[in-house]
PDB file of N, CA and C in Angstrom:
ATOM      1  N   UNK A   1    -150.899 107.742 -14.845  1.00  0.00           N
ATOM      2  CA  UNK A   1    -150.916 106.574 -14.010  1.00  0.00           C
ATOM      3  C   UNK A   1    -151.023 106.997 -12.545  1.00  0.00           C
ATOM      4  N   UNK A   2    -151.906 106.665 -11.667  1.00  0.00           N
ATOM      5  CA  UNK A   2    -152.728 106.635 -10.670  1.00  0.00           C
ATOM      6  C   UNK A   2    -151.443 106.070  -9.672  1.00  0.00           C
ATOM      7  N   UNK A   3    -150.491 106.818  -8.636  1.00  0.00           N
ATOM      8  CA  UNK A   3    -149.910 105.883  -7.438  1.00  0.00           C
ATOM      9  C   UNK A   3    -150.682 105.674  -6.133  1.00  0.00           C
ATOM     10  N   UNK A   4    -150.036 104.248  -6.009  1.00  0.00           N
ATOM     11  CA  UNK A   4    -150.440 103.938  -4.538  1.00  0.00           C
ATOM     12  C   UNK A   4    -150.018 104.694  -3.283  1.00  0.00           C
ATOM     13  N   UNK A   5    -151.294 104.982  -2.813  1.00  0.00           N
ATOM     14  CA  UNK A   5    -151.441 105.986  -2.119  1.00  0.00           C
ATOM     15  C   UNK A   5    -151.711 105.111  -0.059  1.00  0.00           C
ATOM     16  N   UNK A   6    -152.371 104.625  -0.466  1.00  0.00           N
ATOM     17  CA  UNK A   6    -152.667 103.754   0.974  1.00  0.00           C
ATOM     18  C   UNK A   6    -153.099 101.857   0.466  1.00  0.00           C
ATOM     19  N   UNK A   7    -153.094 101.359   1.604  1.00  0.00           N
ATOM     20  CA  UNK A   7    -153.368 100.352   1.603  1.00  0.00           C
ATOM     21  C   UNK A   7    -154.185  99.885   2.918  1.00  0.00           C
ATOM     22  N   UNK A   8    -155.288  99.294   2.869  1.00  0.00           N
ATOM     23  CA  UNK A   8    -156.501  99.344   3.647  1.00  0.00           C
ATOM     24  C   UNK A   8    -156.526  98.032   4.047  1.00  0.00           C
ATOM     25  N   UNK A   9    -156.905  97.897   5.652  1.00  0.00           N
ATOM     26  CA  UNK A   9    -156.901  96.270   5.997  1.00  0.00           C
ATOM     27  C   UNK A   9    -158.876  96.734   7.185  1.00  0.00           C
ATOM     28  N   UNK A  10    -159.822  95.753   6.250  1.00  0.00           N
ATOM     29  CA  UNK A  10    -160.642  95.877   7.359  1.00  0.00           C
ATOM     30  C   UNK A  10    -160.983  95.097   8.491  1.00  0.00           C
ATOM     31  N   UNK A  11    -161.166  94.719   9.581  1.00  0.00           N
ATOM     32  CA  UNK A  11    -161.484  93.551  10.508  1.00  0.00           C
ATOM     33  C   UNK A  11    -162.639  93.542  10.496  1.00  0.00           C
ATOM     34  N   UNK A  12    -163.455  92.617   9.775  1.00  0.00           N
ATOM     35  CA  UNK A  12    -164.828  92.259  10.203  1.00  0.00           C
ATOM     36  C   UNK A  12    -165.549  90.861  11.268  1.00  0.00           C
ATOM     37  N   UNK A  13    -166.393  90.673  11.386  1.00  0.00           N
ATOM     38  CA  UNK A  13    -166.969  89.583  12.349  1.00  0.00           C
ATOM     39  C   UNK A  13    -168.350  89.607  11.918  1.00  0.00           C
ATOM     40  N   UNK A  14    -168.819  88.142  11.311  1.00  0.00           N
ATOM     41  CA  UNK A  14    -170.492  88.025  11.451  1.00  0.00           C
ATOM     42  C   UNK A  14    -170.791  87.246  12.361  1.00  0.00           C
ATOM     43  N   UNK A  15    -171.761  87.261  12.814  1.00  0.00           N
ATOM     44  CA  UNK A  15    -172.473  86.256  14.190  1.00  0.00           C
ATOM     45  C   UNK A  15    -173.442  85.835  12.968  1.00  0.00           C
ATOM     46  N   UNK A  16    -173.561  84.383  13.269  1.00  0.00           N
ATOM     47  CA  UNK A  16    -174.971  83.715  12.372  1.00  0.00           C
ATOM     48  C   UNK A  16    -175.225  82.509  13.565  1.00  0.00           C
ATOM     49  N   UNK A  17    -176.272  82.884  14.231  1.00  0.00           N
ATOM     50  CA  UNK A  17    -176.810  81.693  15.533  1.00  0.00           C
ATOM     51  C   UNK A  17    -175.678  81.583  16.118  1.00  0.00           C
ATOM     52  N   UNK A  18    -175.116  80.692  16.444  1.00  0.00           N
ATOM     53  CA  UNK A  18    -173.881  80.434  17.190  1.00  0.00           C
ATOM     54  C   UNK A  18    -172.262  79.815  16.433  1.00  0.00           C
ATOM     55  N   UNK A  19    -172.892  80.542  15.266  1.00  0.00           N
ATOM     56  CA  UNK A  19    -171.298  80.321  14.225  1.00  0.00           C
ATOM     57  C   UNK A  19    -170.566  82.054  13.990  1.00  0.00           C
ATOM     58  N   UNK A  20    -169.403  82.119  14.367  1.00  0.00           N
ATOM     59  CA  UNK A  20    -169.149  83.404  14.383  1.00  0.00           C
ATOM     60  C   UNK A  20    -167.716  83.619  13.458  1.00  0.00           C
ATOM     61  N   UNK A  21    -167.768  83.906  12.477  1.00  0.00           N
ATOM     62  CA  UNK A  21    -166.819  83.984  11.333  1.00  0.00           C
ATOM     63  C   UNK A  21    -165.871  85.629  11.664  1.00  0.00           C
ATOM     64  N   UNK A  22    -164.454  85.113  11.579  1.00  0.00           N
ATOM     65  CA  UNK A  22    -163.853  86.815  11.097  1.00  0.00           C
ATOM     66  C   UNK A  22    -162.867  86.683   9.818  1.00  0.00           C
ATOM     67  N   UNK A  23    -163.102  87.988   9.443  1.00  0.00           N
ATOM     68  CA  UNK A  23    -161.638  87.990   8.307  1.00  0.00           C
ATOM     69  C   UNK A  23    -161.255  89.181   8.050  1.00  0.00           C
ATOM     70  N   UNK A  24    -160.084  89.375   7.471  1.00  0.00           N
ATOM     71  CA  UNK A  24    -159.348  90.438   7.043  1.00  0.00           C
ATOM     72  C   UNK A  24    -159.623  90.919   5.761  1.00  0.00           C
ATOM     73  N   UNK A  25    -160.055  91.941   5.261  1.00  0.00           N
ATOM     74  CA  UNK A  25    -159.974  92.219   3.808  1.00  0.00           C
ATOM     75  C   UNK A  25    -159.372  93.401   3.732  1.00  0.00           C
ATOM     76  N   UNK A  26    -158.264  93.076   2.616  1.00  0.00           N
ATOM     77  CA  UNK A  26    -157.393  94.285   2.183  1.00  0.00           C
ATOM     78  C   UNK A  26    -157.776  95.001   0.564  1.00  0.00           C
ATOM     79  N   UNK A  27    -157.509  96.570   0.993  1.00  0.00           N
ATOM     80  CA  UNK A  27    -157.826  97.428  -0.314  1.00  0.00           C
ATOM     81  C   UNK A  27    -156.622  98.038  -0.123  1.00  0.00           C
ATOM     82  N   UNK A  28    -156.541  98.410  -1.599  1.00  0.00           N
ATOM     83  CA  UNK A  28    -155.384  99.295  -1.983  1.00  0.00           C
ATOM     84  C   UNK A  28    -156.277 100.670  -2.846  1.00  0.00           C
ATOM     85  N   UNK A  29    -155.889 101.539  -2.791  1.00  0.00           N
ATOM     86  CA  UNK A  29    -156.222 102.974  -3.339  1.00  0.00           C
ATOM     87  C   UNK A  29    -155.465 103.968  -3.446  1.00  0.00           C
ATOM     88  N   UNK A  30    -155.596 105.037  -4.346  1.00  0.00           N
ATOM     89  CA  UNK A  30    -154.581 106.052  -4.621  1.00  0.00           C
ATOM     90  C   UNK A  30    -154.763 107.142  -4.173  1.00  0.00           C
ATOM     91  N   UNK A  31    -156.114 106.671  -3.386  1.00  0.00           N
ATOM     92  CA  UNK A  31    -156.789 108.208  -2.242  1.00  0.00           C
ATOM     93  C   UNK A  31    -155.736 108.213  -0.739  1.00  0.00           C
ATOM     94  N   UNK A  32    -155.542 108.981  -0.468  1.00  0.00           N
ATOM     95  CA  UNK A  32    -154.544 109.261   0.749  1.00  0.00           C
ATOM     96  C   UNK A  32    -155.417 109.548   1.709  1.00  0.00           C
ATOM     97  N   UNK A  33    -156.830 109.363   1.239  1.00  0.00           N
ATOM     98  CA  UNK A  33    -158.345 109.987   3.003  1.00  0.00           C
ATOM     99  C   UNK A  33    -157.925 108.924   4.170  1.00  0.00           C
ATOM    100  N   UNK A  34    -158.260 109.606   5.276  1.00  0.00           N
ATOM    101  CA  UNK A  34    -158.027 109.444   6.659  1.00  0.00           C
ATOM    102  C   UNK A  34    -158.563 107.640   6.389  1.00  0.00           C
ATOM    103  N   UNK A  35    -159.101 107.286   7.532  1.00  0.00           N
ATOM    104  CA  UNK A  35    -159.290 105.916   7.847  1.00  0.00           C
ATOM    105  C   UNK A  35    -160.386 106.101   7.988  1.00  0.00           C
ATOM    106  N   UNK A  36    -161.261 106.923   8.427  1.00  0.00           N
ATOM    107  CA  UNK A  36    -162.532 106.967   8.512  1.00  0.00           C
ATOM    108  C   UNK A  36    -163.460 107.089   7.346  1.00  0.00           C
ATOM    109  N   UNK A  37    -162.495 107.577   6.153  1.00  0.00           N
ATOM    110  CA  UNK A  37    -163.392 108.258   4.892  1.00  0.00           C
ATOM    111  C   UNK A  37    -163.309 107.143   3.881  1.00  0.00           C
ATOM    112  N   UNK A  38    -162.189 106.300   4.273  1.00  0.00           N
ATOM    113  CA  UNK A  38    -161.990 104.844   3.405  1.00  0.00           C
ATOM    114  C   UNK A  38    -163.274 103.846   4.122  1.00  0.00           C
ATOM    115  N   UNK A  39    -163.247 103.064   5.291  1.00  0.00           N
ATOM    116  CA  UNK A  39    -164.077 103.271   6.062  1.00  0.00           C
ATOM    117  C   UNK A  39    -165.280 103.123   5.035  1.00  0.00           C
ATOM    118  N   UNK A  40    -165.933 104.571   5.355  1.00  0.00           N
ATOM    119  CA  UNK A  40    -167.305 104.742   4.834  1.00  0.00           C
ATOM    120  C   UNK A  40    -167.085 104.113   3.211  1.00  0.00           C
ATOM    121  N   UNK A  41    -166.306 104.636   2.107  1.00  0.00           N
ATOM    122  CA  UNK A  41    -166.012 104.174   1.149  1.00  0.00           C
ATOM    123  C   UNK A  41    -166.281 102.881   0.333  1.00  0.00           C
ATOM    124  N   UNK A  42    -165.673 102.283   1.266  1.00  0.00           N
ATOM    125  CA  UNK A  42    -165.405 100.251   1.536  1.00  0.00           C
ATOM    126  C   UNK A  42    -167.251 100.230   1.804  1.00  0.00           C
ATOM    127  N   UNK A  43    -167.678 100.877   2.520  1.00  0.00           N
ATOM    128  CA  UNK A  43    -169.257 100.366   2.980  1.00  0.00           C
ATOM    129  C   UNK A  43    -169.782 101.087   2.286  1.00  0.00           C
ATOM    130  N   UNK A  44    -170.150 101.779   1.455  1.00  0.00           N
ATOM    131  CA  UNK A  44    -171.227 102.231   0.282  1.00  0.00           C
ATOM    132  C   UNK A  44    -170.755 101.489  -0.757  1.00  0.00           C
ATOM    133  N   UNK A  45    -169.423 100.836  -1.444  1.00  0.00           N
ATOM    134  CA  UNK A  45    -169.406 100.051  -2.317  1.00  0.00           C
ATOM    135  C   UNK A  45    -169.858  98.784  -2.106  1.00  0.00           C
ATOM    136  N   UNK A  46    -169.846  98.172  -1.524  1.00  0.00           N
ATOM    137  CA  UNK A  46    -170.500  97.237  -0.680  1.00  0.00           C
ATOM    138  C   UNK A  46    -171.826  96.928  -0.706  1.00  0.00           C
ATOM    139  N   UNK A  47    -172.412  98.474   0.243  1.00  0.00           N
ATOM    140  CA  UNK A  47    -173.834  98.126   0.261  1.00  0.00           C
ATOM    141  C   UNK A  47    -174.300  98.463  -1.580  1.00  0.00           C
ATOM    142  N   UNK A  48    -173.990  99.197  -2.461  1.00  0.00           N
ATOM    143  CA  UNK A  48    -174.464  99.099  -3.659  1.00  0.00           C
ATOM    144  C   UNK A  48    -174.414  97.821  -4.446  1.00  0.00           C
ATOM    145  N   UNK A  49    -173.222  97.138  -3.835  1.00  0.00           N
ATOM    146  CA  UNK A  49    -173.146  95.959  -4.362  1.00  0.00           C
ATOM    147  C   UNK A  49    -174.234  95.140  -4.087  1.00  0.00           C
ATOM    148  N   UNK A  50    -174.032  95.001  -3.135  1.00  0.00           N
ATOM    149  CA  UNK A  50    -175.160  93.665  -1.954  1.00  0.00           C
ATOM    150  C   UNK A  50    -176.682  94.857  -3.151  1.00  0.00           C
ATOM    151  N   UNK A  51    -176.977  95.544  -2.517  1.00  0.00           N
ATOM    152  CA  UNK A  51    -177.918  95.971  -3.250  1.00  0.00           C
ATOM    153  C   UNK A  51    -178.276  95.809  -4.959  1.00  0.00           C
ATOM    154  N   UNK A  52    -177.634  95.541  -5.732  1.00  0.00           N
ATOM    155  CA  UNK A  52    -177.871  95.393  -6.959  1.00  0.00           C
ATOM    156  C   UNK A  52    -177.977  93.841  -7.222  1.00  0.00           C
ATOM    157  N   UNK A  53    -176.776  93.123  -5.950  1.00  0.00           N
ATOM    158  CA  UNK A  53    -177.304  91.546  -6.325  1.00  0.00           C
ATOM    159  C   UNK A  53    -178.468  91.088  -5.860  1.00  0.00           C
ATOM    160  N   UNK A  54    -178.898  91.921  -4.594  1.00  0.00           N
ATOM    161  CA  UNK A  54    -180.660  91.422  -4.669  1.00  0.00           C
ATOM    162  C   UNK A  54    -181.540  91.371  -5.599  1.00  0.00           C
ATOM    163  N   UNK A  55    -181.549  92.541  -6.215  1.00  0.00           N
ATOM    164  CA  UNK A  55    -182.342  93.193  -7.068  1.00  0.00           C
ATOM    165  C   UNK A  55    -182.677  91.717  -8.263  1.00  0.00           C
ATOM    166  N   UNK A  56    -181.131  91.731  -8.594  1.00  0.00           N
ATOM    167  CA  UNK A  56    -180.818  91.115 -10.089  1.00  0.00           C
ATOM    168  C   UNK A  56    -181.165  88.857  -9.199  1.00  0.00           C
ATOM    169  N   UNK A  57    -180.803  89.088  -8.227  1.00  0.00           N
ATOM    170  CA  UNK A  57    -181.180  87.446  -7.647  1.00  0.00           C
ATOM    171  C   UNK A  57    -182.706  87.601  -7.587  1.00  0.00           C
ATOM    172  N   UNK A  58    -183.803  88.269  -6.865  1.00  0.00           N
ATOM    173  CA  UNK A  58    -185.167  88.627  -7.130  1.00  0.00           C
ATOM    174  C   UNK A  58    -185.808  88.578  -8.652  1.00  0.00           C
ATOM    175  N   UNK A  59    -185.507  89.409  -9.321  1.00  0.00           N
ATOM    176  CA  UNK A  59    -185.921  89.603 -10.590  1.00  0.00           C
ATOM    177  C   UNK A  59    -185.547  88.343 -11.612  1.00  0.00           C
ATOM    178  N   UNK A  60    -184.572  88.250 -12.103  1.00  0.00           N
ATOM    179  CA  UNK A  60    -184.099  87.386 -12.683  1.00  0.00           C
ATOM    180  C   UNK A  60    -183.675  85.804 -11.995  1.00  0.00           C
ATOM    181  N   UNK A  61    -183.801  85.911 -10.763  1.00  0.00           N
ATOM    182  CA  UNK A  61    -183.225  84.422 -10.166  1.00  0.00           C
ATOM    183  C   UNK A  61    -182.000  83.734 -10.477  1.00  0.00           C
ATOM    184  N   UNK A  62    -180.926  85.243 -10.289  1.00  0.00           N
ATOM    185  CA  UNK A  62    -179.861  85.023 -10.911  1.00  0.00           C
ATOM    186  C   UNK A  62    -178.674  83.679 -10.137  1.00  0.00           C
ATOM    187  N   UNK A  63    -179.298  83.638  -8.999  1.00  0.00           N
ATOM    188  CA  UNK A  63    -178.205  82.410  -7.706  1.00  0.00           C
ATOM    189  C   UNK A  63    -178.470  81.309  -8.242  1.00  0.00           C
ATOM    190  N   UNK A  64    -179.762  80.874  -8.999  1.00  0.00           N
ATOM    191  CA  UNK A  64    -180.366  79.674  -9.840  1.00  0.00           C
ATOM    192  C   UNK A  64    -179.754  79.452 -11.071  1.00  0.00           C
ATOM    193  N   UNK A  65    -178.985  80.429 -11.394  1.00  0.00           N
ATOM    194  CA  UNK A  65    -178.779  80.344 -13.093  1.00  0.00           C
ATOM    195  C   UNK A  65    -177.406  79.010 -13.226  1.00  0.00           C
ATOM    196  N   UNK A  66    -177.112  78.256 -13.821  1.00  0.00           N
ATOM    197  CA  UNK A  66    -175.966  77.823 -13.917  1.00  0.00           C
ATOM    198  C   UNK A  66    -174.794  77.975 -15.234  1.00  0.00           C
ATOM    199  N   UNK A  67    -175.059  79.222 -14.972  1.00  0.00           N
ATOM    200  CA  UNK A  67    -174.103  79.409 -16.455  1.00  0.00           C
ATOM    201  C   UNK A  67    -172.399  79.653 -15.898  1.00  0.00           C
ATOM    202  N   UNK A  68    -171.517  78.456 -16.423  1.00  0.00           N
ATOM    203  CA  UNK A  68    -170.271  78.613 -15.943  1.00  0.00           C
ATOM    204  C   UNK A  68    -169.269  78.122 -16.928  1.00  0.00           C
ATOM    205  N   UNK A  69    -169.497  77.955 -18.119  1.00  0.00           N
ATOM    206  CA  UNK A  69    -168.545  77.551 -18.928  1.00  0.00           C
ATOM    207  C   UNK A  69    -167.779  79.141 -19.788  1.00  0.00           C
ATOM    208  N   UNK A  70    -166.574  79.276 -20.182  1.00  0.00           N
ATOM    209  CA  UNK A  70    -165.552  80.243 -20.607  1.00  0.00           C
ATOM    210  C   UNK A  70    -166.356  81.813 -20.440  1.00  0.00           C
ATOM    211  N   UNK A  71    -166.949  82.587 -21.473  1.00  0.00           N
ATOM    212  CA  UNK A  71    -167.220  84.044 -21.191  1.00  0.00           C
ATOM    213  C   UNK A  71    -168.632  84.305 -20.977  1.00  0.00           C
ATOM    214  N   UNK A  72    -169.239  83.012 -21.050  1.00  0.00           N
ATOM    215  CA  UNK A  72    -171.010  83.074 -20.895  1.00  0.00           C
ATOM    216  C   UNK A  72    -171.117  83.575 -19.949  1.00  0.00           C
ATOM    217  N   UNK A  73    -171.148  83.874 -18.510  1.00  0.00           N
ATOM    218  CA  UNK A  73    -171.124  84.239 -17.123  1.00  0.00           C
ATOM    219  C   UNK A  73    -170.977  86.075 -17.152  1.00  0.00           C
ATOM    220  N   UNK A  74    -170.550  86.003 -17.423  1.00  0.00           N
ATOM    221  CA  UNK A  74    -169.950  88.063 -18.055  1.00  0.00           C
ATOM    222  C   UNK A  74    -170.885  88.435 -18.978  1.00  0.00           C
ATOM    223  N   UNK A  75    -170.850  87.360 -19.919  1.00  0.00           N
ATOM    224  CA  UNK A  75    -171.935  87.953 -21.021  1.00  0.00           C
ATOM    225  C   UNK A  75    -173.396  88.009 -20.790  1.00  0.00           C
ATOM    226  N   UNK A  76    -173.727  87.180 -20.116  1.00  0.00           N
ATOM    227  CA  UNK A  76    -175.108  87.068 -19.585  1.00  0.00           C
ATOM    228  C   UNK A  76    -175.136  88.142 -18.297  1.00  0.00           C
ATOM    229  N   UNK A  77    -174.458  88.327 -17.387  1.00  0.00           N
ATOM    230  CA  UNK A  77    -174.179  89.283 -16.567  1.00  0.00           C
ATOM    231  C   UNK A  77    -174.639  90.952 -16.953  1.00  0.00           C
ATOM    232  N   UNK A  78    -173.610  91.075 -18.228  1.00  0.00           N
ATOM    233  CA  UNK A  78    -173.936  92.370 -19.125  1.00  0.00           C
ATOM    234  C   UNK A  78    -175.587  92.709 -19.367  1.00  0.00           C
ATOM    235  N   UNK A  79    -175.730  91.047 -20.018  1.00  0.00           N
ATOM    236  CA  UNK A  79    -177.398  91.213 -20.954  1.00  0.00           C
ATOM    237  C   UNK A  79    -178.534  91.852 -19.886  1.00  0.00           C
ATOM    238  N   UNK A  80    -178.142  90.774 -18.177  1.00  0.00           N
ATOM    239  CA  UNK A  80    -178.898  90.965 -17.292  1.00  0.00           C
ATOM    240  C   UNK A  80    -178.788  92.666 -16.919  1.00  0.00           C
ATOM    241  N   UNK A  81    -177.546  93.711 -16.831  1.00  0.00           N
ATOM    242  CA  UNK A  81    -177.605  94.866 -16.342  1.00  0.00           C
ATOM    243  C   UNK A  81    -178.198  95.638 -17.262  1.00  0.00           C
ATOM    244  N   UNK A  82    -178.098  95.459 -18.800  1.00  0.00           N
ATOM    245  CA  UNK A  82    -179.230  96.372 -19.464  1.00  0.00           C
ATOM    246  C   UNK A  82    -180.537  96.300 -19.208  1.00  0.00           C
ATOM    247  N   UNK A  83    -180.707  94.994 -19.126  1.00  0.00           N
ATOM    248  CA  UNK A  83    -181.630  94.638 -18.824  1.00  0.00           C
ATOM    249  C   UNK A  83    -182.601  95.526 -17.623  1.00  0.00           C
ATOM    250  N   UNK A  84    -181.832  95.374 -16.491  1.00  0.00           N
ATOM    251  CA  UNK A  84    -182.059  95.708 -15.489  1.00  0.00           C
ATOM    252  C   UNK A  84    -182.412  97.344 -15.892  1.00  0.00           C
ATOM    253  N   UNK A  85    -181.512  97.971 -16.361  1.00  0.00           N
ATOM    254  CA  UNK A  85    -181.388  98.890 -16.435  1.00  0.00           C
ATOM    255  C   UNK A  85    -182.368  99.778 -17.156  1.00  0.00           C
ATOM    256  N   UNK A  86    -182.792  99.601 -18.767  1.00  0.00           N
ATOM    257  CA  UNK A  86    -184.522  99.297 -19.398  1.00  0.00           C
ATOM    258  C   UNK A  86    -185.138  99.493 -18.423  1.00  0.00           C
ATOM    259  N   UNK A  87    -185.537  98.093 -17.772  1.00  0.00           N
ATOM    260  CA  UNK A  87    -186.690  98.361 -16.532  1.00  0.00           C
ATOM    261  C   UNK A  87    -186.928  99.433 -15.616  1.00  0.00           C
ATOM    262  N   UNK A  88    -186.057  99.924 -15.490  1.00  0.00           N
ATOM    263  CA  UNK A  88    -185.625 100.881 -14.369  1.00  0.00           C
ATOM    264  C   UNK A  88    -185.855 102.369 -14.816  1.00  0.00           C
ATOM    265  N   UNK A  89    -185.582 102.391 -16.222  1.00  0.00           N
ATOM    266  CA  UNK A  89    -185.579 103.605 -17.182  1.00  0.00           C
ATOM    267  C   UNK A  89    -187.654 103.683 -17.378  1.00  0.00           C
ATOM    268  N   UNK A  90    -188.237 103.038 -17.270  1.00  0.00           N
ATOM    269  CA  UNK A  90    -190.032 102.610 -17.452  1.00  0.00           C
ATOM    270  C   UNK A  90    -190.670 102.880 -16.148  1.00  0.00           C
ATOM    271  N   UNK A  91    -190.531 103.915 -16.261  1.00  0.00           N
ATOM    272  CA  UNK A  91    -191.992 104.198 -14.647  1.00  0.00           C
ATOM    273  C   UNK A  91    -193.317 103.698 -15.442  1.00  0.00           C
ATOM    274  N   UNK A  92    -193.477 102.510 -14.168  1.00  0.00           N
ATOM    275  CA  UNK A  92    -194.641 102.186 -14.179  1.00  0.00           C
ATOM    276  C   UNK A  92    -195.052 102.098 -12.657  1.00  0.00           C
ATOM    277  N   UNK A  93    -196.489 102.531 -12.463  1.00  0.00           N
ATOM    278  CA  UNK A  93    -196.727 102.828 -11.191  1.00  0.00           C
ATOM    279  C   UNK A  93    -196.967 101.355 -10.451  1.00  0.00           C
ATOM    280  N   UNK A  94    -196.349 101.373  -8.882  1.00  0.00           N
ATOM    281  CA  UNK A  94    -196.600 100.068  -8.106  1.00  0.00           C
ATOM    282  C   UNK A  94    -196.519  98.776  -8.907  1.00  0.00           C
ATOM    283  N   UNK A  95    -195.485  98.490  -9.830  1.00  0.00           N
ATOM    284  CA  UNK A  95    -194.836  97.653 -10.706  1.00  0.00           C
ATOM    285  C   UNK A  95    -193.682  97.418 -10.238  1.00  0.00           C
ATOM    286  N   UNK A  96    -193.151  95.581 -10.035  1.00  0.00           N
ATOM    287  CA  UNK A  96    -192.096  95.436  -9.428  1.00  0.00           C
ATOM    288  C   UNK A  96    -191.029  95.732 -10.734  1.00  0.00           C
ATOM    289  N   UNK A  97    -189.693  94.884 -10.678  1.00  0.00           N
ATOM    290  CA  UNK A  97    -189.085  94.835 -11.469  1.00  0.00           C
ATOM    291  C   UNK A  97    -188.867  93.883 -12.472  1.00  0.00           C
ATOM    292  N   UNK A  98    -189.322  92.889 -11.575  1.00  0.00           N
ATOM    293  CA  UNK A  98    -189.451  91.179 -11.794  1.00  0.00           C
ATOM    294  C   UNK A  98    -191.372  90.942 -12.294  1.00  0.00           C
ATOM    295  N   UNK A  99    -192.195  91.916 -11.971  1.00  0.00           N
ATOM    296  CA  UNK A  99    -193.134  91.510 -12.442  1.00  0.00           C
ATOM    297  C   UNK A  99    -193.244  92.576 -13.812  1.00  0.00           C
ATOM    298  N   UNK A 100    -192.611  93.500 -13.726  1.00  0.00           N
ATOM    299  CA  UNK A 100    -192.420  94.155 -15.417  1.00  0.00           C
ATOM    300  C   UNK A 100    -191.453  93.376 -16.253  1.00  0.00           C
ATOM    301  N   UNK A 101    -190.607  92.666 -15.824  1.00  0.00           N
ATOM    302  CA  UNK A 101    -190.008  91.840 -16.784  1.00  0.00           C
ATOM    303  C   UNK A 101    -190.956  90.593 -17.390  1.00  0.00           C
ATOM    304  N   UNK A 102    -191.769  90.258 -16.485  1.00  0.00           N
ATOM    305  CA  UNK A 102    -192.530  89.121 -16.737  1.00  0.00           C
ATOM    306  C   UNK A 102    -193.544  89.977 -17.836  1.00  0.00           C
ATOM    307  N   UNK A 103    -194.333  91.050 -17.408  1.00  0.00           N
ATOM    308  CA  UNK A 103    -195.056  91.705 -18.101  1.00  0.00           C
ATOM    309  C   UNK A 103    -194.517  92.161 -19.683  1.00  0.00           C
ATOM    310  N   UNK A 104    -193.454  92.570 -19.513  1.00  0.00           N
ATOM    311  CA  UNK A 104    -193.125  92.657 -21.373  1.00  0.00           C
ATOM    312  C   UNK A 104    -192.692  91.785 -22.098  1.00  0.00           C
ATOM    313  N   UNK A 105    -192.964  90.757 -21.360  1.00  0.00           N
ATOM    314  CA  UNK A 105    -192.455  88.993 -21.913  1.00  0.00           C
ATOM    315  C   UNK A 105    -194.103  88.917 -22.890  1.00  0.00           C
ATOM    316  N   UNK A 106    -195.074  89.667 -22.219  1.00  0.00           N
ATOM    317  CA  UNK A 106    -196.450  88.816 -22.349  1.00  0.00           C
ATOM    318  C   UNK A 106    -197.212  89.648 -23.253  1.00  0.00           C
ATOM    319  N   UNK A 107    -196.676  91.164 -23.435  1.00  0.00           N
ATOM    320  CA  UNK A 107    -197.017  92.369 -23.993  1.00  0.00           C
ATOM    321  C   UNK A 107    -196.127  93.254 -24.788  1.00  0.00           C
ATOM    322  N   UNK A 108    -196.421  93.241 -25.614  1.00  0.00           N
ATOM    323  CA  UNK A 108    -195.254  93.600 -26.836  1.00  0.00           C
ATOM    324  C   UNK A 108    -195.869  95.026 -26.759  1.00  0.00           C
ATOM    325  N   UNK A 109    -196.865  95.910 -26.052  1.00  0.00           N
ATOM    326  CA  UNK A 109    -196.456  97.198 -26.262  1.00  0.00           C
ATOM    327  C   UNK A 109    -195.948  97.564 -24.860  1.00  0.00           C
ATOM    328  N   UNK A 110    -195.972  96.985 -24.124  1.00  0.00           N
ATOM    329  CA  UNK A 110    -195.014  97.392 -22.689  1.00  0.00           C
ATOM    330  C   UNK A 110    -193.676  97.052 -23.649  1.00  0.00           C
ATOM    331  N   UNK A 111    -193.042  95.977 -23.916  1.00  0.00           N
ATOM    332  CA  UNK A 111    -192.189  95.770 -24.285  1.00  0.00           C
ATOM    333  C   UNK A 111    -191.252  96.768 -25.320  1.00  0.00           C
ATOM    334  N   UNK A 112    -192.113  96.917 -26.296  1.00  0.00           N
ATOM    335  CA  UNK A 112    -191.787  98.601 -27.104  1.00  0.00           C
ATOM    336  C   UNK A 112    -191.736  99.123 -26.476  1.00  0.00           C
ATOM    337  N   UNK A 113    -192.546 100.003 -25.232  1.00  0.00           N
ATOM    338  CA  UNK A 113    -192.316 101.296 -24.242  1.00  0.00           C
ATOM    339  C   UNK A 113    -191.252 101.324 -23.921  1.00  0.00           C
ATOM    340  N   UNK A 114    -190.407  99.962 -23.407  1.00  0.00           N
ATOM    341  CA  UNK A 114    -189.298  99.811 -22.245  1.00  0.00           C
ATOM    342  C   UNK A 114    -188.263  99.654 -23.521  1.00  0.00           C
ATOM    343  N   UNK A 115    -188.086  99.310 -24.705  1.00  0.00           N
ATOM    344  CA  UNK A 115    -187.130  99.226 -25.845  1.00  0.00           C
ATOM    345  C   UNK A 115    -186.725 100.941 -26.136  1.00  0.00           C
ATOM    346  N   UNK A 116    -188.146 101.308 -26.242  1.00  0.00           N
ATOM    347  CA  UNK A 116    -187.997 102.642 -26.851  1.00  0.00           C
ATOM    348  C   UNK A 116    -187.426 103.945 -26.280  1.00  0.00           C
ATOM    349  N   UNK A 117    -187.349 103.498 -24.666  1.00  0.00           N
ATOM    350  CA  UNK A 117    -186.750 104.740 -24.077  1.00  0.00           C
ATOM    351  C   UNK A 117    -185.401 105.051 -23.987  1.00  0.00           C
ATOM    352  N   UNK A 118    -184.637 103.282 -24.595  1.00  0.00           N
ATOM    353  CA  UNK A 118    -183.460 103.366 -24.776  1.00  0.00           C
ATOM    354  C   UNK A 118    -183.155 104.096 -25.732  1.00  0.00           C
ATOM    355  N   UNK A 119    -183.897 102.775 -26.951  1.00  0.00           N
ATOM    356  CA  UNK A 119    -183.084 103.587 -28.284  1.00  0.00           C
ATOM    357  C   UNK A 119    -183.473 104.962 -28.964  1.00  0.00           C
TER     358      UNK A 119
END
């Protein structure tokens, strides 16, 4: 069992036109790194985050979806990261992600290619 080691408070501020939002967000961790190394930490989880929900809002049009009733939301979540993930595993040259998904919708041997590298 992992102890608490620090507890992290960040101050942020966005400017959007002339609306200017702040807030506090707190982390807890069992890493004891300086303030600077949490810091960076907090912002690469972050930007991977923000980065994978583009990806998956682009491709799939996931901000459109309305799935919100009991475990559907998680489960479809999951389906979407293999998903994602398949695609990603298929070099295809100057092929988006969202237009190879569309593409093995329409082509059952792209579709085998991108099945097969899994299993």
């Amino acid at each position: 069992m992992e102890l608490l080691s620090s507890i992290v408070a960040i101050d942020s501020q966005r400017i959007i036109g002339n609306t200017t939002t702040q807030e506090t967000r707190y982390f807890i961790s069992s890493s004891p790194a300086p303030a600077a190394r949490m810091l960076a930490a907090v912002r690469l989880h972050w930007g991977i985050e923000k980065q994978l929900h583009w990806v998956l809002d682009m491709s799939f049009g996931e901000d459109q979806r309305r799935i919100r009733k009991d475990n559907a939301p998680a489960n479809v979540a999951i389906i979407r990261h293999a998903a994602l993930n398949m695609l990603r595993k298929t070099p295809k040259d100057r092929m988006s992600v969202k237009r190879m998904r569309k593409a093995a919708g329409w082509d059952d041997l792209l579709l085998t290619e991108i099945l097969a590298r899994v299993f």
